[in-house]
N, C-alpha and C. Protein backbone atom coordinates (compact mmCIF):
# COMPACT_ATOMS: atom_id res chain seq x y z
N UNK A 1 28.84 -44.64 -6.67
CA UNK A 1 27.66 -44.77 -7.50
C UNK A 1 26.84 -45.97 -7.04
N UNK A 2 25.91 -45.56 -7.49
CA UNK A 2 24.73 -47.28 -6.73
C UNK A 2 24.11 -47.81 -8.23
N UNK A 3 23.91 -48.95 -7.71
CA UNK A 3 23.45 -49.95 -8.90
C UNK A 3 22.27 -49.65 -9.71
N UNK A 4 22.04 -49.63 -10.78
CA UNK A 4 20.43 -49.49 -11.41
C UNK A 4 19.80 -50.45 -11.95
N UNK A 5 19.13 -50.79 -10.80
CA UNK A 5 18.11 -52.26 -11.01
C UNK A 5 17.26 -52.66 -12.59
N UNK A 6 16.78 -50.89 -13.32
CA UNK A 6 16.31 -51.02 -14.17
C UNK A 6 16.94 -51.58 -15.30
N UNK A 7 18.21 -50.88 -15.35
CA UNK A 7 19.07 -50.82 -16.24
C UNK A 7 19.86 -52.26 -16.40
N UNK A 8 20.19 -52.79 -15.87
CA UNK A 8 20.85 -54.10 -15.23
C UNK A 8 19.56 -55.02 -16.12
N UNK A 9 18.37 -55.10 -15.63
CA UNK A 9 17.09 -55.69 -15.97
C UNK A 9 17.01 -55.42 -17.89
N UNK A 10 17.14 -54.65 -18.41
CA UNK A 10 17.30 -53.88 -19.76
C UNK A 10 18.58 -54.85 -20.52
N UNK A 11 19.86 -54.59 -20.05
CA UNK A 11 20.90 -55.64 -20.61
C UNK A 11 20.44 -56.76 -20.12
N UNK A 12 20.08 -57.04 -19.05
CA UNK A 12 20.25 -58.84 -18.90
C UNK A 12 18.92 -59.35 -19.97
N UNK A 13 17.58 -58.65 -20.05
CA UNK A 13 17.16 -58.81 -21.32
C UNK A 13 18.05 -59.17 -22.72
N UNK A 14 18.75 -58.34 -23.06
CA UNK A 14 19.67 -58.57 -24.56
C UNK A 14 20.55 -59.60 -24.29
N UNK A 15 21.22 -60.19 -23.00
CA UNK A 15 21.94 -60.89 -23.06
C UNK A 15 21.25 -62.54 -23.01
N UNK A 16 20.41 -62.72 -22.70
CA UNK A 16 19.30 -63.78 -22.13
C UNK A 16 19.53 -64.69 -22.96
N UNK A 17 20.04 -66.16 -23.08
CA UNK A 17 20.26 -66.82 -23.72
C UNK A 17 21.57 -67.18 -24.25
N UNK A 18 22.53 -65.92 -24.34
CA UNK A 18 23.73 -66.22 -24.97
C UNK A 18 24.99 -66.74 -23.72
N UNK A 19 25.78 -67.17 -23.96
CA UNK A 19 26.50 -67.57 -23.04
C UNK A 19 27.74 -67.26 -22.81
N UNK A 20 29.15 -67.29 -21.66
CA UNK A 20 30.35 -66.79 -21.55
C UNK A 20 30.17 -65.52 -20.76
N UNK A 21 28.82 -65.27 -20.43
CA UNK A 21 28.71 -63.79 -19.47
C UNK A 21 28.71 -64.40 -18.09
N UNK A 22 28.91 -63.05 -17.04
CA UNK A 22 29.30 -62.99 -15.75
C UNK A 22 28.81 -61.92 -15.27
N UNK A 23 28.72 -61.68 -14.33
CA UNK A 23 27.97 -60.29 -13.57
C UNK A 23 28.80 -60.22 -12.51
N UNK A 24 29.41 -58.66 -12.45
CA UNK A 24 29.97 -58.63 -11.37
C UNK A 24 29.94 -57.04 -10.74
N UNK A 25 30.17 -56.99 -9.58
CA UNK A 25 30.49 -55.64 -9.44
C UNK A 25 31.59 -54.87 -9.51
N UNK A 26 31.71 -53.70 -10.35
CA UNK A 26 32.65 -53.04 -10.80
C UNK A 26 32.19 -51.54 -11.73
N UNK A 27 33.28 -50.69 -11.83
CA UNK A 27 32.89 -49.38 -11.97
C UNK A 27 31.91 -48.97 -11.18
N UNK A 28 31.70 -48.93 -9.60
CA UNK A 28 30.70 -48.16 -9.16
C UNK A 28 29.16 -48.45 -9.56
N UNK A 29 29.44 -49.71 -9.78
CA UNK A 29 27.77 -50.52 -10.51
C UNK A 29 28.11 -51.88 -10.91
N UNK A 30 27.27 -52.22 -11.90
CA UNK A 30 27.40 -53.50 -12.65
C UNK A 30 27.93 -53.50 -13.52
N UNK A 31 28.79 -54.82 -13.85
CA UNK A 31 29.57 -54.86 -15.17
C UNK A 31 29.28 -56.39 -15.76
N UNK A 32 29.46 -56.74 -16.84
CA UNK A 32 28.80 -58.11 -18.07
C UNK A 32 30.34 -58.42 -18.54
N UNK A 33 31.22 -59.20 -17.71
CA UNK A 33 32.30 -58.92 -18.62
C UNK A 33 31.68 -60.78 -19.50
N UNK A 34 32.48 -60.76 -20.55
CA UNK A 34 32.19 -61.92 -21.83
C UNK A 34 33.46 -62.76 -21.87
N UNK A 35 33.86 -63.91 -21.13
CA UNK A 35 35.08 -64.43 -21.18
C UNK A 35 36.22 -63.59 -20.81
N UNK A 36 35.98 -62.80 -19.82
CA UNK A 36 36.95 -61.99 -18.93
C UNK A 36 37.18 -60.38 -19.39
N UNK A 37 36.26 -60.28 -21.07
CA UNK A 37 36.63 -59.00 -21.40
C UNK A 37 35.41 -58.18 -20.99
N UNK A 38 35.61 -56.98 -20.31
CA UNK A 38 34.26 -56.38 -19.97
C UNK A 38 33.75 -55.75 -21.10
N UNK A 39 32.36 -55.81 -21.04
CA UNK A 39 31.32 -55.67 -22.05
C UNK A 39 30.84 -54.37 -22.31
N UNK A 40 30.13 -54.27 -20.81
CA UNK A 40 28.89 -53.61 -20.38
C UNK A 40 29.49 -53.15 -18.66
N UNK A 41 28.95 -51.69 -18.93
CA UNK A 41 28.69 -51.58 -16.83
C UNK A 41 27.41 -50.80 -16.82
N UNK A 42 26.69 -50.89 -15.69
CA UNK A 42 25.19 -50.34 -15.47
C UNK A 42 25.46 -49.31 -13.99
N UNK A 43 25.13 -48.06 -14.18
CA UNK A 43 25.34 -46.94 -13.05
C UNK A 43 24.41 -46.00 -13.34
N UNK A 44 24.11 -45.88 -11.98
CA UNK A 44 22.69 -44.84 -12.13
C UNK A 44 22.99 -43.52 -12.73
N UNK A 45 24.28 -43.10 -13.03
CA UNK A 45 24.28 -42.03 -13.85
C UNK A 45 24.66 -42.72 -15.22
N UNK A 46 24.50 -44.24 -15.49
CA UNK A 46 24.81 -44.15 -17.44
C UNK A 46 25.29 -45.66 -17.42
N UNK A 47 25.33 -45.65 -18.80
CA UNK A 47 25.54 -47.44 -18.88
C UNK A 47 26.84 -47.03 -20.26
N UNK A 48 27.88 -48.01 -19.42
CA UNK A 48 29.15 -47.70 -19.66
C UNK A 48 29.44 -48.76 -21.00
N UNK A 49 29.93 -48.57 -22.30
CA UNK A 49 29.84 -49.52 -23.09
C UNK A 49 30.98 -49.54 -23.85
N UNK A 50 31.87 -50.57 -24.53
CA UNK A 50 33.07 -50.95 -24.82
C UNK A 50 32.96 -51.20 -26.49
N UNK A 51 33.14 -49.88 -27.02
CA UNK A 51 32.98 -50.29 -28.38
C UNK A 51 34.60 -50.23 -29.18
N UNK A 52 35.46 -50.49 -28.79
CA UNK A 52 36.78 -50.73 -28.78
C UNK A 52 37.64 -49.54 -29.47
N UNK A 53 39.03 -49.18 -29.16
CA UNK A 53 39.62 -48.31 -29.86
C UNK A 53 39.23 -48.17 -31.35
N UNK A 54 39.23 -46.61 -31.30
CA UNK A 54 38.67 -45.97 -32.70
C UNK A 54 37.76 -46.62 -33.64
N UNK A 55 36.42 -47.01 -32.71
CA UNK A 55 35.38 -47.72 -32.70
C UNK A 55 34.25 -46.69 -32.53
N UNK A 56 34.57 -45.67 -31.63
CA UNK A 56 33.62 -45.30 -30.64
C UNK A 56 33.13 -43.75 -31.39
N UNK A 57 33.42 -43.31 -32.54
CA UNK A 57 33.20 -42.06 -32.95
C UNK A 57 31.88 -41.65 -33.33
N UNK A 58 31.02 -42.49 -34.15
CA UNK A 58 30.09 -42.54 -33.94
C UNK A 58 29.31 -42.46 -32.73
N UNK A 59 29.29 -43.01 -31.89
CA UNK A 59 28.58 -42.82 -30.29
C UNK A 59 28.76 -41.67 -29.87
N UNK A 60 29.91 -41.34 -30.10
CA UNK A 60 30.37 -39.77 -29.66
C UNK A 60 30.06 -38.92 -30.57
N UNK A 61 29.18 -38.70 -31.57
CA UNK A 61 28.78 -37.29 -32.16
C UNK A 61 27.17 -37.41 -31.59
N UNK A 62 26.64 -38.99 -30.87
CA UNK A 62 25.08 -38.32 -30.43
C UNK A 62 24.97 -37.51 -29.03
N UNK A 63 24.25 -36.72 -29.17
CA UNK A 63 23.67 -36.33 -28.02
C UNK A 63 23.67 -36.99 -26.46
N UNK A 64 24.10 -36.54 -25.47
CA UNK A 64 23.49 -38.00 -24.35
C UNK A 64 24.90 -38.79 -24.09
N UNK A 65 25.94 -38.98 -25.56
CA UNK A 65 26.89 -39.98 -25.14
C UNK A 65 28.12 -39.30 -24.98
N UNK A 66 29.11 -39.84 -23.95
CA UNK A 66 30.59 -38.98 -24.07
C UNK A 66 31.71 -40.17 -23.90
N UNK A 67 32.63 -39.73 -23.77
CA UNK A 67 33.68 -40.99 -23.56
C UNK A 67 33.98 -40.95 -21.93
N UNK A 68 33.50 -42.34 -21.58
CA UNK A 68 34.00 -42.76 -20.31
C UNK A 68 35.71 -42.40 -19.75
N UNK A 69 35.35 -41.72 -18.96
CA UNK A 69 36.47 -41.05 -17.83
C UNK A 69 36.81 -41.88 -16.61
N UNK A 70 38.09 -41.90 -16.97
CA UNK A 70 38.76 -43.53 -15.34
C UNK A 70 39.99 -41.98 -15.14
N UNK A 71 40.22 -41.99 -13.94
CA UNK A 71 40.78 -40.89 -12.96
C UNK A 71 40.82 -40.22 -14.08
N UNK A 72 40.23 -39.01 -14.20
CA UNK A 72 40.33 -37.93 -15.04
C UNK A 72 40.93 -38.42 -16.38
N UNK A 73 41.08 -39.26 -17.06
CA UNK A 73 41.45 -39.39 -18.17
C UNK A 73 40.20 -40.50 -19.08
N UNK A 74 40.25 -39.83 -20.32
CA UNK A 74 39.02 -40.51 -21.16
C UNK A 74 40.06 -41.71 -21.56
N UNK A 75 38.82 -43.31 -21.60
CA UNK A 75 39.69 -44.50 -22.27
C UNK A 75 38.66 -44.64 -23.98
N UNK A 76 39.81 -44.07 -24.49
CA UNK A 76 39.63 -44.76 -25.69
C UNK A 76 38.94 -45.59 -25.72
N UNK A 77 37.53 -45.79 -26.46
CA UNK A 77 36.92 -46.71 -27.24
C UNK A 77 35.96 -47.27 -25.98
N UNK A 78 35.91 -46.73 -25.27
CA UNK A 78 34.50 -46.69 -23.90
C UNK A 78 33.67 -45.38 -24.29
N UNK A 79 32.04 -45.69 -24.42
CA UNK A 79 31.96 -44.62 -24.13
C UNK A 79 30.47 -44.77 -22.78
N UNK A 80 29.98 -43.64 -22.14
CA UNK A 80 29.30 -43.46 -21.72
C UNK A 80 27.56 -43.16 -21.85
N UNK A 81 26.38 -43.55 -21.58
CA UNK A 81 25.33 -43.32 -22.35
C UNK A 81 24.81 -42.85 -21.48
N UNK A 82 23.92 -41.24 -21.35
CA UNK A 82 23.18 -41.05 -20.47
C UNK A 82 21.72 -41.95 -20.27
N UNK A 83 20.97 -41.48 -19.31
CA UNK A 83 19.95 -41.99 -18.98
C UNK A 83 19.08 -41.69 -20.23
N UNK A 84 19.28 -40.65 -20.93
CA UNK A 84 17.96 -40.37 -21.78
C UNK A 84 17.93 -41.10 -23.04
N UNK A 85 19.72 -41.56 -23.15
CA UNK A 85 20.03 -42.18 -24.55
C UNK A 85 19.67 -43.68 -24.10
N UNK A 86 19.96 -44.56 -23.58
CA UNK A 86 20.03 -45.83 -22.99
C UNK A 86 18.35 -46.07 -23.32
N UNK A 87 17.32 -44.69 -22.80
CA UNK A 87 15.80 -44.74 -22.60
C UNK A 87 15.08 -45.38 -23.74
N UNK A 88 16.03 -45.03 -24.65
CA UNK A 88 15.40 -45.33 -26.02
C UNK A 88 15.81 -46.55 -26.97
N UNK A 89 14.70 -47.26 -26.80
CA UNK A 89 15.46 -48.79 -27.38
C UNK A 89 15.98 -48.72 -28.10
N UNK A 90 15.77 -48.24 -29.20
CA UNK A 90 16.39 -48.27 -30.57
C UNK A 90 18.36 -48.64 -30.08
N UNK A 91 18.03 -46.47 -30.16
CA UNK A 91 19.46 -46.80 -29.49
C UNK A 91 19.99 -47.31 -28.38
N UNK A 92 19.48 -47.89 -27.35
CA UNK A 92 20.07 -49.02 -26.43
C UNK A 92 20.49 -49.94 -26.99
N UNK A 93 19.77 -50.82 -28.11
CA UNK A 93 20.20 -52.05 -28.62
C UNK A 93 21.24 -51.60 -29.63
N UNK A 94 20.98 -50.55 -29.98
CA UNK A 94 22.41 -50.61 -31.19
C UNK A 94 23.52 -50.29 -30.63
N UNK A 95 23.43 -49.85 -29.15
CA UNK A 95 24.87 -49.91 -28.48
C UNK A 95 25.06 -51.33 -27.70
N UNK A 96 24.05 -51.57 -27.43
CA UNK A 96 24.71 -53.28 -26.95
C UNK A 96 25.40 -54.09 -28.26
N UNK A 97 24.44 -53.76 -29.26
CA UNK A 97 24.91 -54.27 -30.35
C UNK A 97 26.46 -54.08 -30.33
N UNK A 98 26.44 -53.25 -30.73
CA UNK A 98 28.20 -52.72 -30.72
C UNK A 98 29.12 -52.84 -30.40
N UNK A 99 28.48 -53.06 -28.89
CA UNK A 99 30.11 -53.35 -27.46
C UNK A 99 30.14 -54.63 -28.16
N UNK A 100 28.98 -55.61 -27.79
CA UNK A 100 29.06 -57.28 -27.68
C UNK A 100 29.92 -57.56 -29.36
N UNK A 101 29.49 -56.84 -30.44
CA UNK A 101 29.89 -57.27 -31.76
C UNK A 101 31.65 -56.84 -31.74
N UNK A 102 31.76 -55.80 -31.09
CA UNK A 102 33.47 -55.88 -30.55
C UNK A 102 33.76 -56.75 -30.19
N UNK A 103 33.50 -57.03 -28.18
CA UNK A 103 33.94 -57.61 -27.70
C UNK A 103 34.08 -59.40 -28.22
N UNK A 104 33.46 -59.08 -29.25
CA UNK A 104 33.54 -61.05 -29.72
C UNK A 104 34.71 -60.96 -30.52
N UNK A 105 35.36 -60.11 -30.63
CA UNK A 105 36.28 -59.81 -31.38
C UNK A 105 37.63 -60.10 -30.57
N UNK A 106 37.92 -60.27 -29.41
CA UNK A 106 38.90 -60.13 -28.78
C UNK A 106 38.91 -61.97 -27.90
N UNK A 107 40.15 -61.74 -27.65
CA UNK A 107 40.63 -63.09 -27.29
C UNK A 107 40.01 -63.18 -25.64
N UNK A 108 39.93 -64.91 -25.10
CA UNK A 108 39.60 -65.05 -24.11
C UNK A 108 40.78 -64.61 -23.25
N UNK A 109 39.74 -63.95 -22.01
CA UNK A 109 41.42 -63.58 -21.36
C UNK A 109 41.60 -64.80 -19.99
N UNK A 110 40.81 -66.24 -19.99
CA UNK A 110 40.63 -67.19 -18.91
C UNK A 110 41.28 -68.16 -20.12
């Protein structure tokens, strides 16, 4: 997968200011991990987001979103956002919302 400049540009917007983020490459794109826990990944087919075990059910009844697949198996509480869902601020920010309001939830892993 190759990187999506737009998309990358879109989160680093929401993240702008707050601190403990990192950028790195991973999943076949970009990833935001937050004190070692990954956040966020950005891939030109979808922006990969970490709304934590049996977190994620909501995301998964809209349109556009499914649960992120690592070798053929779905991980719990990732899910996936197409391009058309991500398009739309609303719901872009209420899934950043989501991962980041998890991921503050979990211990440093440094």
């Amino acid at each position: 997968m190759a990187r999506d400049k737009g998309l990358e540009a879109l989160v680093n917007d929401v993240l702008e200011g707050r601190h403990g983020f990192t950028q790195k490459a991973m999943f076949g794109g970009w990833a935001w991990p937050s004190n070692g826990n990954i956040v966020y990944a950005a891939r030109t087919d979808g922006m990969l987001l970490r709304l934590g075990k049996d977190n994620d059910a909501w995301a998964l009844e809209i349109d556009g979103i499914g649960p992120m697949i690592s070798r053929g198996k779905p991980m719990n509480g990732w899910v996936r956002a197409s391009p058309q869902v991500y398009a739309n601020d609303v719901m872009r920010h209420k899934l950043l919302r989501a991962a980041l309001d998890f991921v503050q939830t979990l211990p440093p892993k440094f």
